[in-house]
N, C-alpha and C. Protein backbone atom coordinates (compact mmCIF):
# COMPACT_ATOMS: atom_id res chain seq x y z
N UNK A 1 -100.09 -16.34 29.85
CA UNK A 1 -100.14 -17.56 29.08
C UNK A 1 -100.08 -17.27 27.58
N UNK A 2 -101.02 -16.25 27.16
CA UNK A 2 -101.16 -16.48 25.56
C UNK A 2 -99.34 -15.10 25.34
N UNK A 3 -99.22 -14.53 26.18
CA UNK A 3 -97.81 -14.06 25.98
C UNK A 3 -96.59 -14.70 25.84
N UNK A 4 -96.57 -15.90 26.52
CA UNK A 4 -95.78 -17.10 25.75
C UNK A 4 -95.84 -17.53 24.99
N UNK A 5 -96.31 -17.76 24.38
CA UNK A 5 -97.16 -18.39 23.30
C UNK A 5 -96.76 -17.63 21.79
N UNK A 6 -97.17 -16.49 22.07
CA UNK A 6 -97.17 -15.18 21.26
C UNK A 6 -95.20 -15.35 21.23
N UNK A 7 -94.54 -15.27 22.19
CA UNK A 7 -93.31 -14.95 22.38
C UNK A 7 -92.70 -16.19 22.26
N UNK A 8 -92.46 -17.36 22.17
CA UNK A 8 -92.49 -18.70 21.40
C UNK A 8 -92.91 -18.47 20.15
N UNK A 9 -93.89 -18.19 19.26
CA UNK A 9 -93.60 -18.22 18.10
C UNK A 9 -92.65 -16.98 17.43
N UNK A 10 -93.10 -16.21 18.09
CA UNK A 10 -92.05 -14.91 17.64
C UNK A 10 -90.22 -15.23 17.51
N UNK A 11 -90.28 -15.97 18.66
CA UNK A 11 -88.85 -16.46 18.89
C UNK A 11 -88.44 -17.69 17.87
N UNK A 12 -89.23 -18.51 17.25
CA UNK A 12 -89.42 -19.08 16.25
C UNK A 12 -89.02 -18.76 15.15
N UNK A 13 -90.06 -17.33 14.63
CA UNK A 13 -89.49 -17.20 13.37
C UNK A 13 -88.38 -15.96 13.21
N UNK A 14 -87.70 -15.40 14.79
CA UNK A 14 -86.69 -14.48 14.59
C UNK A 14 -85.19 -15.73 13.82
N UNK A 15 -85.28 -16.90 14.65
CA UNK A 15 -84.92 -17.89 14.32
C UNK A 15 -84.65 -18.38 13.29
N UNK A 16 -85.79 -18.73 12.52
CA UNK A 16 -85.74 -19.08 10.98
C UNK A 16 -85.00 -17.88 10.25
N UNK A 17 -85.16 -16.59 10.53
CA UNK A 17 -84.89 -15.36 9.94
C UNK A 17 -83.65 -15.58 10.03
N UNK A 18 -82.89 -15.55 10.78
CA UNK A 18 -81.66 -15.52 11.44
C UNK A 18 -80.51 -16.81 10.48
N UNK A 19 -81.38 -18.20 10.60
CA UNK A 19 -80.42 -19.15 9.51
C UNK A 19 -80.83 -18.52 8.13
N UNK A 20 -81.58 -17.98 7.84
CA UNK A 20 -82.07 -17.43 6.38
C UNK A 20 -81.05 -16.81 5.81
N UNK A 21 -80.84 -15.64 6.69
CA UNK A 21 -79.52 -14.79 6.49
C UNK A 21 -78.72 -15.03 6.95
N UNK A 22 -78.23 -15.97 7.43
CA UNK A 22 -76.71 -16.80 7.50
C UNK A 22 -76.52 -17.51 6.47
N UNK A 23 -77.31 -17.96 5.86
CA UNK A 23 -77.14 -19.14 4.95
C UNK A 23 -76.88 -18.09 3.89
N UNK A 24 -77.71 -16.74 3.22
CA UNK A 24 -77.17 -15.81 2.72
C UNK A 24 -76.03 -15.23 3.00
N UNK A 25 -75.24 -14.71 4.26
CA UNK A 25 -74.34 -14.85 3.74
C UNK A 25 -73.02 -15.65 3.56
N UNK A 26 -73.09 -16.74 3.57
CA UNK A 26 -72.50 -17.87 3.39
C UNK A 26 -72.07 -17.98 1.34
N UNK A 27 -73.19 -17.08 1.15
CA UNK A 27 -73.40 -17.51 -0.16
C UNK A 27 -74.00 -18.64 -0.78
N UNK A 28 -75.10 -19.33 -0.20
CA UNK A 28 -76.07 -19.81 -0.86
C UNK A 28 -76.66 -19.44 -1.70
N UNK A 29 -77.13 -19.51 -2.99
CA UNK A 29 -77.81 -19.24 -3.93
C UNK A 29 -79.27 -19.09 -3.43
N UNK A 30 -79.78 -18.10 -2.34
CA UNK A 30 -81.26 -17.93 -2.55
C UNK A 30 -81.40 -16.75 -2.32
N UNK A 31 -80.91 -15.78 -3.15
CA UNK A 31 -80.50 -14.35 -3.30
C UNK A 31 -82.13 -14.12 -4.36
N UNK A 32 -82.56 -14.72 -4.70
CA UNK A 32 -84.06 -14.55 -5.63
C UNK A 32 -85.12 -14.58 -4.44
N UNK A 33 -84.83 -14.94 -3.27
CA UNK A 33 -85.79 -15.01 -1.94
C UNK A 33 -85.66 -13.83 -0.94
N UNK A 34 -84.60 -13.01 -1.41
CA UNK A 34 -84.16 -11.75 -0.38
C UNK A 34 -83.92 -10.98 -1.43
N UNK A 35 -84.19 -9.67 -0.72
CA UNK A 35 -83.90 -8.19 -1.56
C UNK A 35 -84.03 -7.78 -2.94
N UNK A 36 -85.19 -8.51 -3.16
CA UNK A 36 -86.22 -8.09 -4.21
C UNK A 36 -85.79 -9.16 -5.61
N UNK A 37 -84.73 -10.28 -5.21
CA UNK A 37 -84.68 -11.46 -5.86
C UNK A 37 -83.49 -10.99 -7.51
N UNK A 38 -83.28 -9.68 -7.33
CA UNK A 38 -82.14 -9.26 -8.68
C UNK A 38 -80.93 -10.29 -8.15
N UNK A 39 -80.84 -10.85 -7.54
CA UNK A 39 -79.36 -11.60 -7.43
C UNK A 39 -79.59 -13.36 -6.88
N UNK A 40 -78.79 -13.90 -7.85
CA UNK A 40 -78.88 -15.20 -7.31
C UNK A 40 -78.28 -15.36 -6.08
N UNK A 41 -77.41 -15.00 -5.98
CA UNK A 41 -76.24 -14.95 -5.20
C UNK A 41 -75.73 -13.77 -4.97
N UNK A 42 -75.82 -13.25 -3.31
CA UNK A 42 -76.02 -11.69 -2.94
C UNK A 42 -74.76 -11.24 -3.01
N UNK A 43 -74.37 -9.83 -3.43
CA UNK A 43 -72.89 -9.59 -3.75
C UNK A 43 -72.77 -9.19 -2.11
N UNK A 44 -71.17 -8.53 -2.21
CA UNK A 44 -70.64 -8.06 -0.43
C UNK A 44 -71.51 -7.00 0.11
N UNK A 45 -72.11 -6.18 -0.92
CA UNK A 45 -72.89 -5.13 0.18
C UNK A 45 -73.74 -5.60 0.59
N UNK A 46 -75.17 -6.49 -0.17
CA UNK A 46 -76.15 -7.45 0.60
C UNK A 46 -76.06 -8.47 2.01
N UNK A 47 -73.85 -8.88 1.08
CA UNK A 47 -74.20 -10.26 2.39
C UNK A 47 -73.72 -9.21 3.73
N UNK A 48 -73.29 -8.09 3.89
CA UNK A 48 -73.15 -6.96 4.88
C UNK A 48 -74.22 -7.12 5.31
N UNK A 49 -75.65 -6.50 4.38
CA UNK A 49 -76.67 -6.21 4.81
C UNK A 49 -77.08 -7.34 5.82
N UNK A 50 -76.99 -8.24 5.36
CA UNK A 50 -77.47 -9.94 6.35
C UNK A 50 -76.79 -10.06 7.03
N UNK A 51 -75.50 -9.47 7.56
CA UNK A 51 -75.00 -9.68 8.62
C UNK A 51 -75.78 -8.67 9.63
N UNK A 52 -75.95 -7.54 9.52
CA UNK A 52 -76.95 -6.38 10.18
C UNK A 52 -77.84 -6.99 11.02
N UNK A 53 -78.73 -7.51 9.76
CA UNK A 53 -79.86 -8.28 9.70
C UNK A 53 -79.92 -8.90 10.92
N UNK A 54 -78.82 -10.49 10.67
CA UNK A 54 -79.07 -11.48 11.99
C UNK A 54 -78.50 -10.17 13.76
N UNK A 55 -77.88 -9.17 13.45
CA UNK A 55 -78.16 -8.50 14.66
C UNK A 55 -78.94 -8.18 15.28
N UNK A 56 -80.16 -7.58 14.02
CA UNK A 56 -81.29 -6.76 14.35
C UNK A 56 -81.84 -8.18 14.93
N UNK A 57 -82.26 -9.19 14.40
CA UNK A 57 -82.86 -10.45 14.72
C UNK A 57 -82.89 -10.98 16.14
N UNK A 58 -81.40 -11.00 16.02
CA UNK A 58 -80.76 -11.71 17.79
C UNK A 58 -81.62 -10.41 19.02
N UNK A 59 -81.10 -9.28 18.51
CA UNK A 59 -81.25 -8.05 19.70
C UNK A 59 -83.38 -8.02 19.68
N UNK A 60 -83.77 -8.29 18.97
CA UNK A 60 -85.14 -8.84 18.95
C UNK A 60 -85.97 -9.68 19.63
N UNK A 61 -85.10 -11.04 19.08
CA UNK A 61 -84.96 -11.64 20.12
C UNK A 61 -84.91 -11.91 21.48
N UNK A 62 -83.68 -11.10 22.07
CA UNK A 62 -82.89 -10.80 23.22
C UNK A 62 -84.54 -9.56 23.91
N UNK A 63 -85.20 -8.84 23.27
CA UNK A 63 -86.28 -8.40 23.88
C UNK A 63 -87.77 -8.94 23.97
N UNK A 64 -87.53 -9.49 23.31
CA UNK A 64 -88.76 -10.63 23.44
C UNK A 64 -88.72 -11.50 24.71
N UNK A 65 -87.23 -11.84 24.54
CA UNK A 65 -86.81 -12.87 26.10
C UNK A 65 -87.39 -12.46 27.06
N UNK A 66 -86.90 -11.12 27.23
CA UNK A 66 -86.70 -10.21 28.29
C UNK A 66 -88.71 -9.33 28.77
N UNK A 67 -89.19 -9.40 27.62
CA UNK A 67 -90.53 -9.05 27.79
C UNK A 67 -91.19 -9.86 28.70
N UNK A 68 -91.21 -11.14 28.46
CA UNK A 68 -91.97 -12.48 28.64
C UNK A 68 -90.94 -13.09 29.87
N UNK A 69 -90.09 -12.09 29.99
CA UNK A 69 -89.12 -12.78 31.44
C UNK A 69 -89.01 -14.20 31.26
N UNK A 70 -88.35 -14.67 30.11
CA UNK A 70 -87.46 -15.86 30.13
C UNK A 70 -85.87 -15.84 30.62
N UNK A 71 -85.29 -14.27 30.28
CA UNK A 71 -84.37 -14.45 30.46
C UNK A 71 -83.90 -13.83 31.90
């Protein structure tokens, strides 16, 4: 029970993480909220980095599922 729970919010904020750095790299201006805030707007190696990122996120995700046997 409290492992759902635990794994529901986790899955939550891999989530939020995940539009965070999409929306980075999209090029939204909230480059002052990621990677120590020197850039308004993250140049190509950062928005790389955020593409990484939402991998590491998803594959996180994808074990969390798999912990808690949702998936």
């Amino acid at each position: 029970m409290i492992e759902n729970i635990v794994a529901i919010i986790a899955i939550i904020l891999f989530g939020i993480m995940i539009v965070f750095q999409f929306l980075l790299v999209l090029g939204l201006p909230l480059g002052h909220l990621a990677y120590g805030g020197k850039y308004k707007e993250l140049l190509t190696n950062l928005r790389i980095m955020s593409i990484l990122a939402i991998g590491i996120f998803m594959f996180a995700t994808i074990i969390v599922l798999e912990l808690v046997e949702f998936l």
